[in-house]
C-alpha atoms as a PDB file:
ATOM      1  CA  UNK A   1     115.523 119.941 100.505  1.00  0.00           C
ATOM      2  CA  UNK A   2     117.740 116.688  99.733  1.00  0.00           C
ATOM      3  CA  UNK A   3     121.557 117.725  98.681  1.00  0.00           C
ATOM      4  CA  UNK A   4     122.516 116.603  95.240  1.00  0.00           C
ATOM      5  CA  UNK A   5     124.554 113.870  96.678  1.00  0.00           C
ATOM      6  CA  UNK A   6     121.658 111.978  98.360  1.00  0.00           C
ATOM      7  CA  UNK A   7     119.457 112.343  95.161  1.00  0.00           C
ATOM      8  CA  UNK A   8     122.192 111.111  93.252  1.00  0.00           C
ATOM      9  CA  UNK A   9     122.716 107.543  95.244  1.00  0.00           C
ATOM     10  CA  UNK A  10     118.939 107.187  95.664  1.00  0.00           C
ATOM     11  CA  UNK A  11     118.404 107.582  91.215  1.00  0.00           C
ATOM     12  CA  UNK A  12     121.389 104.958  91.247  1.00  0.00           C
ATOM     13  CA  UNK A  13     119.470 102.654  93.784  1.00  0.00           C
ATOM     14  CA  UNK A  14     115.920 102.771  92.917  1.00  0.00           C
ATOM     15  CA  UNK A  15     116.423 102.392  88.888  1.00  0.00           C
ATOM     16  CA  UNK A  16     118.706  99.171  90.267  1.00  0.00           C
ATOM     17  CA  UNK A  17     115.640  98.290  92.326  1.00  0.00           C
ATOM     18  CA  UNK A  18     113.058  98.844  89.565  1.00  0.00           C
ATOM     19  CA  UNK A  19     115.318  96.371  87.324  1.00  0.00           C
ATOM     20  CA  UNK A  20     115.096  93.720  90.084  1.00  0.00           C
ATOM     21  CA  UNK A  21     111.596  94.230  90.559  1.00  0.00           C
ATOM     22  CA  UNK A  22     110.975  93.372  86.946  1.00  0.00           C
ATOM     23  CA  UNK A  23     109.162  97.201  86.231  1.00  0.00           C
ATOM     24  CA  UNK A  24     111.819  97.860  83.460  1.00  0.00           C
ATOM     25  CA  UNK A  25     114.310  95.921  81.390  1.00  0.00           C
ATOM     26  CA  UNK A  26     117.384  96.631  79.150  1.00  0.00           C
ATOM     27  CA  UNK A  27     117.344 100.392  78.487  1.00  0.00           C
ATOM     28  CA  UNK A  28     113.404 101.259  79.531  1.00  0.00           C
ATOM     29  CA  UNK A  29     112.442 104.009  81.665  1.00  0.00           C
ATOM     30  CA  UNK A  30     113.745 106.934  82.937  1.00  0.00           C
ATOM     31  CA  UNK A  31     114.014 108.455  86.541  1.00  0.00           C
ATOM     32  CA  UNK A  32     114.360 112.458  87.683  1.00  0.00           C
ATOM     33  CA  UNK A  33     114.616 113.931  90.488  1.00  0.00           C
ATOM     34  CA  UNK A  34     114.120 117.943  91.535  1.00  0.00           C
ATOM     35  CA  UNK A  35     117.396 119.420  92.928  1.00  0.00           C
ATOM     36  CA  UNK A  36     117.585 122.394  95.773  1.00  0.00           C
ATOM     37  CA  UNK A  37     118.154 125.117  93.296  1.00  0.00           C
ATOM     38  CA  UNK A  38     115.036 124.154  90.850  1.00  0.00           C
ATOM     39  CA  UNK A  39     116.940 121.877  88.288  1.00  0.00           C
ATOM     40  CA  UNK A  40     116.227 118.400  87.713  1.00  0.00           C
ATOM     41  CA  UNK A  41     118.471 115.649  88.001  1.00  0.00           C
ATOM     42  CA  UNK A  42     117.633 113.023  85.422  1.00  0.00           C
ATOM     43  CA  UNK A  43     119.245 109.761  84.135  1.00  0.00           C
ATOM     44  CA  UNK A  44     120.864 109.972  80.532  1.00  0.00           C
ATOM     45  CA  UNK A  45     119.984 108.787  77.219  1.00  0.00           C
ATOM     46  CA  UNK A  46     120.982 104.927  76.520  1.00  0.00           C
ATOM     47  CA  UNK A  47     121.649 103.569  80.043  1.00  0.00           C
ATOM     48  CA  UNK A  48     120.961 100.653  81.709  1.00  0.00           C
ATOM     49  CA  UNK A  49     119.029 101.215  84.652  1.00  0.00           C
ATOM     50  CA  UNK A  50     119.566  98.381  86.931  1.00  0.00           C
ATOM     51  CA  UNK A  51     123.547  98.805  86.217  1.00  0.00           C
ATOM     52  CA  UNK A  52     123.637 103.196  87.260  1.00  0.00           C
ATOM     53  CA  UNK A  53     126.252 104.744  88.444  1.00  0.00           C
ATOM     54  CA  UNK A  54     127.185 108.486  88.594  1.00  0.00           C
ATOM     55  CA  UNK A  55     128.242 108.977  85.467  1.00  0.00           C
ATOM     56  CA  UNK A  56     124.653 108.102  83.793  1.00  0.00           C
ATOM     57  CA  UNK A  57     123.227 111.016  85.644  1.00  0.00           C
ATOM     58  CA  UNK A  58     122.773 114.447  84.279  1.00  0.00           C
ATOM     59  CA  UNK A  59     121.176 117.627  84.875  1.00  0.00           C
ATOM     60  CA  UNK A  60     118.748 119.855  82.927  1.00  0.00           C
ATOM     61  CA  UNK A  61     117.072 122.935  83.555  1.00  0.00           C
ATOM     62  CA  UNK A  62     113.398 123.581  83.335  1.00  0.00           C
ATOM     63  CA  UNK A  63     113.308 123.836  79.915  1.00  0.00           C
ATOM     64  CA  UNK A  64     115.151 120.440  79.051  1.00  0.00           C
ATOM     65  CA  UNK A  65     118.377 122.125  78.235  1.00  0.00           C
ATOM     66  CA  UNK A  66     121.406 120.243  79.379  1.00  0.00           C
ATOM     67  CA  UNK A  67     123.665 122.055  82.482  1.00  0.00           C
ATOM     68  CA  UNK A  68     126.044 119.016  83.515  1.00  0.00           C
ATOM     69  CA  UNK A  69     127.131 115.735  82.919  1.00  0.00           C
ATOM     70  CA  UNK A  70     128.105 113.323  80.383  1.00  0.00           C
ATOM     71  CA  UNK A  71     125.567 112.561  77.503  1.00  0.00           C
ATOM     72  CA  UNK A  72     122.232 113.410  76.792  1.00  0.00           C
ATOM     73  CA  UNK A  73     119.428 113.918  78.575  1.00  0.00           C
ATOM     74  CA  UNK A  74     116.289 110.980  78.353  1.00  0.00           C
ATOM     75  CA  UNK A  75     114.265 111.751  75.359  1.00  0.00           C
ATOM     76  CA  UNK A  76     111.576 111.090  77.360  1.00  0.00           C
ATOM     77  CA  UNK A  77     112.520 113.934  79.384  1.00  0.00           C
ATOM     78  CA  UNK A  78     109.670 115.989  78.500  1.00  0.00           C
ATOM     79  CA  UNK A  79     106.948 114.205  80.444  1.00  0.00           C
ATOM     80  CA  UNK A  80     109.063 114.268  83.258  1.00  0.00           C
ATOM     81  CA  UNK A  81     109.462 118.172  82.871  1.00  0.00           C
ATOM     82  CA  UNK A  82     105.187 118.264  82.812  1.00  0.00           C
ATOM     83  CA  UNK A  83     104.838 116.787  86.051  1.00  0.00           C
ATOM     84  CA  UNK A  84     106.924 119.216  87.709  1.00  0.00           C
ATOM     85  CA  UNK A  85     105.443 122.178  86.171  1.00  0.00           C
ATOM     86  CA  UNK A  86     101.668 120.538  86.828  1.00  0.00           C
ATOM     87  CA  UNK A  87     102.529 119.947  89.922  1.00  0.00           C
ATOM     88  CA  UNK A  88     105.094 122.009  92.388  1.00  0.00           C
ATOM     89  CA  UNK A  89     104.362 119.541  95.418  1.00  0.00           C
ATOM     90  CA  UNK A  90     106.016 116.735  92.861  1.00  0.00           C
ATOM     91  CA  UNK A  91     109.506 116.035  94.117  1.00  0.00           C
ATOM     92  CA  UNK A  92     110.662 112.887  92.015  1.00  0.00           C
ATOM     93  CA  UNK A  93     109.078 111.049  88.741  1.00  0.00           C
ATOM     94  CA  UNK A  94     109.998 107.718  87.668  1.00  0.00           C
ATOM     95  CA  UNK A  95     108.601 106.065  84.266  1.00  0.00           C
ATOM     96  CA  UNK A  96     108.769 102.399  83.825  1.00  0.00           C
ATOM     97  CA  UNK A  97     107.520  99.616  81.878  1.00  0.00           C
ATOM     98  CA  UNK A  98     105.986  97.458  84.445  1.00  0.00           C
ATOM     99  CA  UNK A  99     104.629  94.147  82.472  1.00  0.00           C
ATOM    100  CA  UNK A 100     100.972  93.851  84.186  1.00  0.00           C
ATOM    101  CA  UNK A 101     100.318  97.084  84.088  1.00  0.00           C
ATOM    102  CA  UNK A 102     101.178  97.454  80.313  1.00  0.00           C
ATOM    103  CA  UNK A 103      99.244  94.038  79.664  1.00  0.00           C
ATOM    104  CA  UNK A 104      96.355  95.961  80.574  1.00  0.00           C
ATOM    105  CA  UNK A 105      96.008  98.749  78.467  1.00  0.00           C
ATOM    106  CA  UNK A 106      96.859  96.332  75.783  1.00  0.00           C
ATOM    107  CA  UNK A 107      94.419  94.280  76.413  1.00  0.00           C
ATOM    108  CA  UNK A 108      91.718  97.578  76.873  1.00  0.00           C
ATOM    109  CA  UNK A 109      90.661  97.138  80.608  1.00  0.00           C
ATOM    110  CA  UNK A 110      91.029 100.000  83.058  1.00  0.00           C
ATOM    111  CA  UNK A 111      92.450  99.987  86.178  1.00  0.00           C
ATOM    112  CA  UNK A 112      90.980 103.158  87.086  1.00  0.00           C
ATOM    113  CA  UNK A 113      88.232 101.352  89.941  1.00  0.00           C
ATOM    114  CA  UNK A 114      88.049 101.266  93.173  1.00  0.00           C
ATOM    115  CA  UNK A 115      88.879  97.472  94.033  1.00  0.00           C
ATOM    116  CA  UNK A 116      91.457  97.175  97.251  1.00  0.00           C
ATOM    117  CA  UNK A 117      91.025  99.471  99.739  1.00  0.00           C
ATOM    118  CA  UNK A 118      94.963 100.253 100.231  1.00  0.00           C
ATOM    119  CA  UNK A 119      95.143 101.611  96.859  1.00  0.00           C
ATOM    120  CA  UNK A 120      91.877 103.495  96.989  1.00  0.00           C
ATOM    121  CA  UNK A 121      93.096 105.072 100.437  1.00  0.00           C
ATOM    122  CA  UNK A 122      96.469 106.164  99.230  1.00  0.00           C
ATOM    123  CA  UNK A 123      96.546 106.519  94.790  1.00  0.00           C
ATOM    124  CA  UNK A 124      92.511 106.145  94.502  1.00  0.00           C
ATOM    125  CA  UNK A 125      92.651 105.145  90.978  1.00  0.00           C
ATOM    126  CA  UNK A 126      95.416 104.721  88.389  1.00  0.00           C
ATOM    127  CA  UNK A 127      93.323 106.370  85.041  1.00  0.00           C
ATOM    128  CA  UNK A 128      94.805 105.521  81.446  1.00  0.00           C
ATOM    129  CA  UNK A 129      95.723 108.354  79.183  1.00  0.00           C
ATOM    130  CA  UNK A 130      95.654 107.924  75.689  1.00  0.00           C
ATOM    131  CA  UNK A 131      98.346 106.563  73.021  1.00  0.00           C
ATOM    132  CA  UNK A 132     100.521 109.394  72.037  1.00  0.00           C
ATOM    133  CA  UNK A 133     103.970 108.748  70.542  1.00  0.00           C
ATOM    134  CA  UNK A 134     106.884 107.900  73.284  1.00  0.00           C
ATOM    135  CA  UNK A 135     109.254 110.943  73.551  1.00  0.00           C
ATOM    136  CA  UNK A 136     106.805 113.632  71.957  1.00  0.00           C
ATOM    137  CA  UNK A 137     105.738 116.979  73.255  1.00  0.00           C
ATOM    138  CA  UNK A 138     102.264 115.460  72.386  1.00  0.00           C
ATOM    139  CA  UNK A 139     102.497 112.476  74.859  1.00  0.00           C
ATOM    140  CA  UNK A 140     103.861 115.551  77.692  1.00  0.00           C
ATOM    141  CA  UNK A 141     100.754 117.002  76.747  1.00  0.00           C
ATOM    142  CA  UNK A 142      98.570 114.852  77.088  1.00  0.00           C
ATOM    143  CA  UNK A 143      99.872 113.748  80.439  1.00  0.00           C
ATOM    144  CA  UNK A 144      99.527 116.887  81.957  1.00  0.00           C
ATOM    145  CA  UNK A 145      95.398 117.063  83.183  1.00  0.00           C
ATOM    146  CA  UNK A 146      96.120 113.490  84.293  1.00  0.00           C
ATOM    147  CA  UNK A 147      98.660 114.264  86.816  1.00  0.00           C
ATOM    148  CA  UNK A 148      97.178 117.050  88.421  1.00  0.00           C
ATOM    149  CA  UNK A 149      94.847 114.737  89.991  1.00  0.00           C
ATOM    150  CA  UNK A 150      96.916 111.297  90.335  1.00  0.00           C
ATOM    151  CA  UNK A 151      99.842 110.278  91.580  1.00  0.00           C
ATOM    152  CA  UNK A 152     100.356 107.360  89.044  1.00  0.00           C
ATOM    153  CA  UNK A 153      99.008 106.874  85.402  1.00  0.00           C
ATOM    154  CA  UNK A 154      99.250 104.038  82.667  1.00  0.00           C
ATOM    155  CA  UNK A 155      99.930 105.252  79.296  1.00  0.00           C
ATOM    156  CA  UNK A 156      98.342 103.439  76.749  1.00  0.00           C
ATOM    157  CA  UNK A 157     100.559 100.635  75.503  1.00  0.00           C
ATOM    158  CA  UNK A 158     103.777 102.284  76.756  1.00  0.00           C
ATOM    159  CA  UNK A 159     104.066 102.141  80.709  1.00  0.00           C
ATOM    160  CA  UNK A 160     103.581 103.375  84.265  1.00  0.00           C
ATOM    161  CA  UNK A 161     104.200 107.092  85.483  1.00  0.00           C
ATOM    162  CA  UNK A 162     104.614 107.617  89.065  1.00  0.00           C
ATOM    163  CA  UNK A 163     105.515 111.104  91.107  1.00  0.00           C
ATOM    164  CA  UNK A 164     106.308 111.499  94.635  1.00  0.00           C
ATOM    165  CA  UNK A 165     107.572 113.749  97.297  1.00  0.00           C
ATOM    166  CA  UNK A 166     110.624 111.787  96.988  1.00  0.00           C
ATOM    167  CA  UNK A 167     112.272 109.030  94.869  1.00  0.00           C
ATOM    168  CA  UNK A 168     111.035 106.391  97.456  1.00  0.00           C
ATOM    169  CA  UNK A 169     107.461 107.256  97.174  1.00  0.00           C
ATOM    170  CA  UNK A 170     107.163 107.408  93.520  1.00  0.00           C
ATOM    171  CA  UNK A 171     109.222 104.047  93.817  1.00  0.00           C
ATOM    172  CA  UNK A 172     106.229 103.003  96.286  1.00  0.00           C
ATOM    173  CA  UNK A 173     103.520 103.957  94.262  1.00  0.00           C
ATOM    174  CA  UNK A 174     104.953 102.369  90.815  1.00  0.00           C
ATOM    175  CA  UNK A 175     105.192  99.053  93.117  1.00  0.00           C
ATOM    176  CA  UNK A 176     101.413  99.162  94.406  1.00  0.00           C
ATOM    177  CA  UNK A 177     100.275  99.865  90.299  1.00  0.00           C
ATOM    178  CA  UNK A 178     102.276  96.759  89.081  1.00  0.00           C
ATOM    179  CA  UNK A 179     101.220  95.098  92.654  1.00  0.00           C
ATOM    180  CA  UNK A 180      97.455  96.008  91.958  1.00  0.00           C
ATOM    181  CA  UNK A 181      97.397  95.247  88.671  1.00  0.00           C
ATOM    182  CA  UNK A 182      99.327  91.690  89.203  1.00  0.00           C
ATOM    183  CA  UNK A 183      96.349  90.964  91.739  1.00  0.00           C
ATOM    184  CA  UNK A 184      93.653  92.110  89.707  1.00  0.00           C
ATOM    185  CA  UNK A 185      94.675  89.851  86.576  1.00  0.00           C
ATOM    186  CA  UNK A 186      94.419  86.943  89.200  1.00  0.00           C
ATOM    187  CA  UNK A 187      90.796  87.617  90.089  1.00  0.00           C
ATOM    188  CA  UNK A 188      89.955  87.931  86.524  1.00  0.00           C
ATOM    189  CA  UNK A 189      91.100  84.486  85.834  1.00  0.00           C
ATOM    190  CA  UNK A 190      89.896  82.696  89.016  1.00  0.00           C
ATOM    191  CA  UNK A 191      86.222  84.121  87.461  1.00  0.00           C
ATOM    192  CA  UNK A 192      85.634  88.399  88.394  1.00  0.00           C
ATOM    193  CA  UNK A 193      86.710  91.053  90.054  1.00  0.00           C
ATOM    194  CA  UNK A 194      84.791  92.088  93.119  1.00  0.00           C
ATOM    195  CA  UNK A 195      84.760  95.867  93.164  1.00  0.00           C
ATOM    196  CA  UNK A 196      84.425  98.108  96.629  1.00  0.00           C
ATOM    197  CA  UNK A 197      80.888  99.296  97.903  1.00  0.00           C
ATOM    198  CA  UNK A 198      81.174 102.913  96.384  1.00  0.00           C
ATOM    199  CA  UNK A 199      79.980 104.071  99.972  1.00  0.00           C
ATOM    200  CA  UNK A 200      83.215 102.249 101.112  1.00  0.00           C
ATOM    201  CA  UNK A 201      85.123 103.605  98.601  1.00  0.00           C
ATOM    202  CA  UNK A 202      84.296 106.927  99.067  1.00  0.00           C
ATOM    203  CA  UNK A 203      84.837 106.745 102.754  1.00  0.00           C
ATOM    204  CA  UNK A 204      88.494 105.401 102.060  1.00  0.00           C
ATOM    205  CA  UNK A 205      89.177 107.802  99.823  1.00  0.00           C
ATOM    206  CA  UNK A 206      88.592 110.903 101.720  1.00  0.00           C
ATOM    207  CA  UNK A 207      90.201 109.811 104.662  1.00  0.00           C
ATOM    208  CA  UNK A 208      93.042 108.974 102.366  1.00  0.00           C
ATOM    209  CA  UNK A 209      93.378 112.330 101.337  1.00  0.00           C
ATOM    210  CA  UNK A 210      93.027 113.875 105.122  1.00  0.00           C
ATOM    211  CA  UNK A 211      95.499 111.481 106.494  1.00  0.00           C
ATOM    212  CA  UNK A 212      97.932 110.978 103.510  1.00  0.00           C
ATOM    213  CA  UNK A 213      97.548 113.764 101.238  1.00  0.00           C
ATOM    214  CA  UNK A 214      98.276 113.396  97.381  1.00  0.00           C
ATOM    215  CA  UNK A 215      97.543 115.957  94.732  1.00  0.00           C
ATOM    216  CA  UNK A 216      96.123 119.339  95.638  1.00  0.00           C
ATOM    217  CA  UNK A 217      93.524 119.190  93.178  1.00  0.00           C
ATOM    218  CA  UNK A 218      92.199 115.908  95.243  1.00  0.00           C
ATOM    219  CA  UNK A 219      92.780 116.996  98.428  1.00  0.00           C
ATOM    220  CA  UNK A 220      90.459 119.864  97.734  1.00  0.00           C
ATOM    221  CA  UNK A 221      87.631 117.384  96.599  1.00  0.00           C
ATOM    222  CA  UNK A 222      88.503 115.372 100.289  1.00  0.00           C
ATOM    223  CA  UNK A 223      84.893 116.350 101.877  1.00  0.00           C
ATOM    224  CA  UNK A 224      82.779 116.259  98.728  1.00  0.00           C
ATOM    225  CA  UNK A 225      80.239 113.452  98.841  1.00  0.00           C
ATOM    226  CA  UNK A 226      82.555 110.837  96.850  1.00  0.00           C
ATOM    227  CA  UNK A 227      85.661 112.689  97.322  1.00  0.00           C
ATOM    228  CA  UNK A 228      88.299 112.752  93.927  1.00  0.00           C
ATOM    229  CA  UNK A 229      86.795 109.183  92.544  1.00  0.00           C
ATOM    230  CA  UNK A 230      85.322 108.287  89.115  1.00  0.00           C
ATOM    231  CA  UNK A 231      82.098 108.035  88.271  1.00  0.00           C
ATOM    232  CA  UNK A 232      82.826 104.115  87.592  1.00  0.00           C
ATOM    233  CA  UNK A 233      83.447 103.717  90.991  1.00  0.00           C
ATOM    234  CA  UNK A 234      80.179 104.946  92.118  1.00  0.00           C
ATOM    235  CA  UNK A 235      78.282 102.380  89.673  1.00  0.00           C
ATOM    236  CA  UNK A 236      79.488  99.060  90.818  1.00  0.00           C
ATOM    237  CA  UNK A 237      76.987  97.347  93.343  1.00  0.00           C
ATOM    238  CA  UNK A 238      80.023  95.755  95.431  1.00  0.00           C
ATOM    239  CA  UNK A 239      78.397  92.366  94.895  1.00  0.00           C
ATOM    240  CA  UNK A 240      80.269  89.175  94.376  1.00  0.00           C
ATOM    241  CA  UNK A 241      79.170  88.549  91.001  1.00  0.00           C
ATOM    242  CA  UNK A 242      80.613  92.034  88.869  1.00  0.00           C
ATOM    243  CA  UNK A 243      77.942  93.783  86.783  1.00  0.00           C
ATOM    244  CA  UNK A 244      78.952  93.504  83.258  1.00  0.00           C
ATOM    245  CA  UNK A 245      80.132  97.703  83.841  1.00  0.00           C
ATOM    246  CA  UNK A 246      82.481  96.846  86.282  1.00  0.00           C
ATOM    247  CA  UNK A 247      86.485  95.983  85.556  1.00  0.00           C
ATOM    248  CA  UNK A 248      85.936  92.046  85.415  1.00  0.00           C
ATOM    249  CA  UNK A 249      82.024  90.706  84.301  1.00  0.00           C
ATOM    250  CA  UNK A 250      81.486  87.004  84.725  1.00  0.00           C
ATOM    251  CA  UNK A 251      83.305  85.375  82.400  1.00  0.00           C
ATOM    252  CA  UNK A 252      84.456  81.337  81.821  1.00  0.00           C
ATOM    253  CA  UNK A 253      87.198  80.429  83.784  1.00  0.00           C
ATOM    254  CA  UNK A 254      90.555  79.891  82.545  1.00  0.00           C
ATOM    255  CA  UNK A 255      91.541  78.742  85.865  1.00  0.00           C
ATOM    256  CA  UNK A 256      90.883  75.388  87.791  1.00  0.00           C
ATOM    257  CA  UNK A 257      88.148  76.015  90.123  1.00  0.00           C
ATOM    258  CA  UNK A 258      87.188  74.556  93.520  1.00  0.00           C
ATOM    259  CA  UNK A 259      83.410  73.534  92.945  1.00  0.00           C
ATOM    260  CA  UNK A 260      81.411  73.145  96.468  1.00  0.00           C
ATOM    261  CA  UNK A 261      78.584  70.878  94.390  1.00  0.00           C
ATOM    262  CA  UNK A 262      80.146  67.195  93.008  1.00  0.00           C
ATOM    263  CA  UNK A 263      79.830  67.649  89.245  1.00  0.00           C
ATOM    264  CA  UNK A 264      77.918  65.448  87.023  1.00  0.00           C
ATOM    265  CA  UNK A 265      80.225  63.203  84.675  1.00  0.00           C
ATOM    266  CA  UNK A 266      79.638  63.755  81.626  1.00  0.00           C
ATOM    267  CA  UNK A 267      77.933  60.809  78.982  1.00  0.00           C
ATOM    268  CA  UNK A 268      81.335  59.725  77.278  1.00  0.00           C
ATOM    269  CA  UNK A 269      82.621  59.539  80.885  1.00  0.00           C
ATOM    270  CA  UNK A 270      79.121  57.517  82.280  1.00  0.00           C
ATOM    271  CA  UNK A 271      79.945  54.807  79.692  1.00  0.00           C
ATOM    272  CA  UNK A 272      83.710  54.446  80.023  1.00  0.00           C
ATOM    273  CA  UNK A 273      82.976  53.687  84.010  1.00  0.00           C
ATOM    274  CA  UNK A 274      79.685  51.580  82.753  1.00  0.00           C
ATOM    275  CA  UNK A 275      81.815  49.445  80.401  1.00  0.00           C
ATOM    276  CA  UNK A 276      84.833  48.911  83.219  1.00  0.00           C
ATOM    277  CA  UNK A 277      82.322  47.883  86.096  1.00  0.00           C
ATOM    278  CA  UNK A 278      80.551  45.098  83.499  1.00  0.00           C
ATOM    279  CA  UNK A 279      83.823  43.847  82.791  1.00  0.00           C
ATOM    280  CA  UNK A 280      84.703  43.454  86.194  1.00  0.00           C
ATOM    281  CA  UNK A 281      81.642  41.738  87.146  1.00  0.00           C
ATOM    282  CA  UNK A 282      82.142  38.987  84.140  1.00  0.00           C
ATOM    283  CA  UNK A 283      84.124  35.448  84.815  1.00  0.00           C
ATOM    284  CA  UNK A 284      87.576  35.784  83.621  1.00  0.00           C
ATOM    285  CA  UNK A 285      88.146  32.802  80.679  1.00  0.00           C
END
């Protein structure tokens, strides 16, 4: 187990890092960490996170109640407090508000499909779970089935949850959400999403779970025919033009686009060349 000391100056360094890396501003998220004796250290109420230092650190028992430390515990402590009683493997949980990632619940497209093949192999897919109220025992709630089988979620509107073994892999994992959902976006605008051949998928996936690990709950499913993955990502033909079921469906570009055919100019355009060239061909006065 890490000493209290280490977990302290790694809270203090990745909620700096997550402020750098644009996943939270101002006084957003929260980051915890599970100490040696079965507390959790957890950063307080009101702080900045890209400015921590000791004294914005605090420590709770399992029930939420404060043990040490200046201030109050997050309010949003009681998600936190879910993930390590779903899951006992869970070591570290950090919440942010990465901008992307956000965008796309807002905007009602899931990111829960299997699209690059370094996210299927190590997070499969990042589901969304339903608004609930930031800081509730109802959002905790409803957090819990989702985090027995992932090891990041969106929440609807709000932000990114990620858990780890440690605070660097949760740190990791909140990276490759923002990062996947930063490259999907991209697609989408350059004209669709091209979605893995659910045989590939699959095939990813369960090695991904024999060579990486992740939740128990998917690592049991890591020989089953396609493994801990969605339904959606056993629907998608893999082609290059998305069926309309699939995370991006051909839509108008809002993008320039390289064209491989010369495109026909259209009639306004035909006459403004016509009317140069027949001035150019009469005698000047």
């Amino acid at each position: 187990m890490v000493p209290e000391r280490r977990l302290r100056e790694e809270l203090i360094k990745f909620g700096r890092l997550c402020y750098e890396r644009n996943l939270l501003v101002a006084m957003d998220g929260n980051l915890s960490a599970r100490l040696p004796d079965g507390s959790i250290l957890c950063t307080k109420a009101g702080c900045h996170k890209g400015f921590l230092d000791d004294d914005d650190l605090v420590v709770i028992d399992t029930t939420g109640r404060k043990l040490r430390g200046a201030g109050n515990p997050t309010s949003e402590m009681a998600m936190h407090l879910a993930c390590y009683e779903e899951r006992p493997d869970c070591q570290a949980v950090i919440h942010a508000h990465p901008p992307m990632a956000i965008a796309f619940t807002i905007a009602n497209v899931s990111m829960a499909r299997c699209v690059l093949p370094e996210v299927v192999l190590t997070l499969g897919t990042v589901p969304t779970v339903p608004y609930e109220t930031t800081g509730t025992r109802n959002l905790a709630d409803s957090l819990r089935p989702y985090v027995r089988d992932h090891d990041a979620v969106l929440m609807d509107t709000h932000g990114a949850l990620a858990l780890g073994t440690s605070v660097l892999e949760a740190f990791c994992r909140l990276e490759v959400v923002e990062h996947t959902a930063l490259i999907t976006k991209t697609a989408r605008d350059l004209g669709g999403v091209k979605e893995l051949d659910p045989k590939e998928a699959a095939h990813l996936r369960s090695m991904g779970l024999k060579r990486y690990g992740g939740p128990p709950n998917a690592v049991a499913k890591a020989d089953l025919p396609h493994a801990d993955l969605p339904h959606a990502c056993m629907t998608c033909s893999g082609c290059a033009n998305p069926a309309p079921t699939g995370i991006a469906p051909k839509s108008e570009l809002r993008l320039a686009r390289v064209n491989s055919q010369p495109m026909a100019p259209s009639p306004l355009v035909e006459a403004a060349i016509t009317r140069a060239v027949l001035r150019s061909l009469m005698p000047s006065s």
